[in-house]
C-alpha atoms as a PDB file:
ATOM      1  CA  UNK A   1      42.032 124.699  97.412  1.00  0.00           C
ATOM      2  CA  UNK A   2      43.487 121.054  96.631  1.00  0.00           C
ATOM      3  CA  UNK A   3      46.437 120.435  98.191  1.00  0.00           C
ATOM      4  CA  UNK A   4      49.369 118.800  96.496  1.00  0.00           C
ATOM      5  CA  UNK A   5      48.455 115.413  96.842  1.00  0.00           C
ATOM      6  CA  UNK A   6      45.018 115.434  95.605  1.00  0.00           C
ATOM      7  CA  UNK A   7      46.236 117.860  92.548  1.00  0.00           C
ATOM      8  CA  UNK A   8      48.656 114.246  91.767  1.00  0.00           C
ATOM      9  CA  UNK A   9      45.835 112.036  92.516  1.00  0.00           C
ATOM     10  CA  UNK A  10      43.780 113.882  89.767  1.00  0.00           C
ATOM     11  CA  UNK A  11      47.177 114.229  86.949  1.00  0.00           C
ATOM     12  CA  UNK A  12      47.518 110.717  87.482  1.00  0.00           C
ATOM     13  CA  UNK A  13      43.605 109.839  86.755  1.00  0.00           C
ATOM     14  CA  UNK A  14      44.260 111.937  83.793  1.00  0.00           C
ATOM     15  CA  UNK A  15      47.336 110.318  82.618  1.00  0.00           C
ATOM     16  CA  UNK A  16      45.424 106.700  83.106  1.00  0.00           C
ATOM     17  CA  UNK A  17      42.661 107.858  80.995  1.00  0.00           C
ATOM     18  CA  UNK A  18      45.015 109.312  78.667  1.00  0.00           C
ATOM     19  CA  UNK A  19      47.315 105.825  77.938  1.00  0.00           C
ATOM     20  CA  UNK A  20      43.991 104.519  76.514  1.00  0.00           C
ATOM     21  CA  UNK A  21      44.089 107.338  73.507  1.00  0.00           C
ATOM     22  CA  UNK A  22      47.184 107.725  73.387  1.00  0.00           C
ATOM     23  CA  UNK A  23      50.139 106.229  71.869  1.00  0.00           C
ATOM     24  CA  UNK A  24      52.960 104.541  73.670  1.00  0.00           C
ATOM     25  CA  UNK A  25      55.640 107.271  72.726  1.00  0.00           C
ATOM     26  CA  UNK A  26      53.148 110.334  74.351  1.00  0.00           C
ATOM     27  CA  UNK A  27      52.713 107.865  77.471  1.00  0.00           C
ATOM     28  CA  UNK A  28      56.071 106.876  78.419  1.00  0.00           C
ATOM     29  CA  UNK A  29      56.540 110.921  77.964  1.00  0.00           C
ATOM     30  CA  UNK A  30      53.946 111.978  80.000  1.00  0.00           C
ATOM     31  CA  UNK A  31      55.023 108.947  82.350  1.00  0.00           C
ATOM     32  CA  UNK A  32      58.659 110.643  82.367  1.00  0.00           C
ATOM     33  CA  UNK A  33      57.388 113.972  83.644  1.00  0.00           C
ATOM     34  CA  UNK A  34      54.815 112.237  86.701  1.00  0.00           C
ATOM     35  CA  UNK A  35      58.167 110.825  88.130  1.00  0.00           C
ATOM     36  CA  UNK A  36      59.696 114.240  87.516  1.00  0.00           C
ATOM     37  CA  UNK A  37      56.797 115.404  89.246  1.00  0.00           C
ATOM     38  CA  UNK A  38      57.126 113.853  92.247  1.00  0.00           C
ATOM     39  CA  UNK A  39      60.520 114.092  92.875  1.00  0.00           C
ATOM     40  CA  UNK A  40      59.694 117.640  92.271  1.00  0.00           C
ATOM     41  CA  UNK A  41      57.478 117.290  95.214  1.00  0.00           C
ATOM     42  CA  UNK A  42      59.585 115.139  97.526  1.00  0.00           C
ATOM     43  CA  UNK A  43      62.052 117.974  97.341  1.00  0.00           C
ATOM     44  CA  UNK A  44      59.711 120.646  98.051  1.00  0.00           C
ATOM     45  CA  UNK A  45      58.647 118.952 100.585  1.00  0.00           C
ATOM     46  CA  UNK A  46      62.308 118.660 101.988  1.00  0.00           C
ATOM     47  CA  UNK A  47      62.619 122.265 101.674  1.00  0.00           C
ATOM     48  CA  UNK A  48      59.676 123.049 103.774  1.00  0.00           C
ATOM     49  CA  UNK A  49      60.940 120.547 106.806  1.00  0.00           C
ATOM     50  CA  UNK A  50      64.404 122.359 106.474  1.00  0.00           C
ATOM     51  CA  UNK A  51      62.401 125.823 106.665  1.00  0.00           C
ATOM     52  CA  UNK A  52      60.243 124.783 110.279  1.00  0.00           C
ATOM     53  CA  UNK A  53      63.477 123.583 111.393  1.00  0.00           C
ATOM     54  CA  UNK A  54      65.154 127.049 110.902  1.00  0.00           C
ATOM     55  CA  UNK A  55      61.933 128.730 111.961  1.00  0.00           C
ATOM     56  CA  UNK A  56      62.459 126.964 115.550  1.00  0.00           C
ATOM     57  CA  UNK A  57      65.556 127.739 115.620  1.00  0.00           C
ATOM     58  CA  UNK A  58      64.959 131.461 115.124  1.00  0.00           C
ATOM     59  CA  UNK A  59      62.474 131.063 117.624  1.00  0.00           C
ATOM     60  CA  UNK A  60      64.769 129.638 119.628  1.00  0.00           C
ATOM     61  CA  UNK A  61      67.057 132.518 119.158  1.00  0.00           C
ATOM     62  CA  UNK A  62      64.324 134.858 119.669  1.00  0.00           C
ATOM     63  CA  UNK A  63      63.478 134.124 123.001  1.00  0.00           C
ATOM     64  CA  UNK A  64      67.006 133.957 124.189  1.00  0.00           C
ATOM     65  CA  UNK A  65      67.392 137.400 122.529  1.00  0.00           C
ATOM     66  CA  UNK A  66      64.151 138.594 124.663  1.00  0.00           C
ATOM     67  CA  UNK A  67      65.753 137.288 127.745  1.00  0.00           C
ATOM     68  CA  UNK A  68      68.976 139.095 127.435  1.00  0.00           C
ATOM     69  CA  UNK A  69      67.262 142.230 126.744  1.00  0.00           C
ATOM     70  CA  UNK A  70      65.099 141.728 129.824  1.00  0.00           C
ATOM     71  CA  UNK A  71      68.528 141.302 131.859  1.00  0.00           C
ATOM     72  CA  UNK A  72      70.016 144.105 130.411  1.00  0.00           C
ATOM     73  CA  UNK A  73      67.206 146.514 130.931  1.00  0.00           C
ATOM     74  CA  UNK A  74      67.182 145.550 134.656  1.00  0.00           C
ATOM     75  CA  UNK A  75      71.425 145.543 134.585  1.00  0.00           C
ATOM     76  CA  UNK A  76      70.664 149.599 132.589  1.00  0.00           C
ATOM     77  CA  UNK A  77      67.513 150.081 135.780  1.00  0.00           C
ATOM     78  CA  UNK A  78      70.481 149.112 138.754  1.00  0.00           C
ATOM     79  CA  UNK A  79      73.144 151.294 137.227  1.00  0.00           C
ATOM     80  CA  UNK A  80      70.924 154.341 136.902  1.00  0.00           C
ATOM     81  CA  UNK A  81      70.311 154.468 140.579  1.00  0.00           C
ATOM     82  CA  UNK A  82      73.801 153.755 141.311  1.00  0.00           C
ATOM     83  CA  UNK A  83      74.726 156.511 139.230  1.00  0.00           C
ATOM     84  CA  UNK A  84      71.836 158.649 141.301  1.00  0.00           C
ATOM     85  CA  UNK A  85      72.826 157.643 144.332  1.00  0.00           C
ATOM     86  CA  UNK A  86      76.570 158.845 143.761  1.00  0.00           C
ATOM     87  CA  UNK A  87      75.361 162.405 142.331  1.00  0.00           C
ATOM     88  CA  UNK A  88      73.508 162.738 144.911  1.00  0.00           C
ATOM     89  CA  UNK A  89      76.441 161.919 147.705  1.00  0.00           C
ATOM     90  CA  UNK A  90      78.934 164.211 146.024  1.00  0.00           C
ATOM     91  CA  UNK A  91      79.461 167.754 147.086  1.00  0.00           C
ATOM     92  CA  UNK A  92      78.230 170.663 145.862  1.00  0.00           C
ATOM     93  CA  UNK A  93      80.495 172.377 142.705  1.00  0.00           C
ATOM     94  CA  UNK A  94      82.269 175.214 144.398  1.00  0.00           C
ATOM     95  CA  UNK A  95      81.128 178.742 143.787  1.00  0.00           C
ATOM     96  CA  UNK A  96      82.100 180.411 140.949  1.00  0.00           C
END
């Protein structure tokens, strides 16, 4: 698969070979939608940085998550045998 730059590379070959049978209304045209083109691109490619910076961050946030659930599976462990340990030490229900 080409990847973006190369796929330019080989519109702009095409575009050079083109401005010597073509006329110079159709060349300025197609010259109009290259630049279009790559400021097309340069966006995209602005878009993509934004998205691995969000991606860390909900990696980020991930991990912290995993952490807390962690602590609160131990905090959930402690207070069942606290809770066992005072069932246990209460007396027995009187009889009916």
């Amino acid at each position: 698969m080409n990847t973006l730059d190369d796929r330019i590379e080989t519109l702009e070959m095409r575009v050079e070979r083109l401005e010597t049978w073509a006329g110079p209304g159709q060349t300025e045209a197609l010259s109009v939608n290259i630049r279009a083109i790559r400021a097309d691109v340069v966006a995209f490619r602005g878009v993509q940085k934004n998205q691995g910076t969000q991606l860390d961050e909900l990696t980020r946030d991930v991990a912290r998550l995993k952490a807390d659930v962690a602590e609160l599976k131990t905090d959930v462990a402690e207070l069942k045998a606290a809770v066992q340990e005072v069932l246990i030490r209460l007396p027995a229900p009187p009889p009916d």
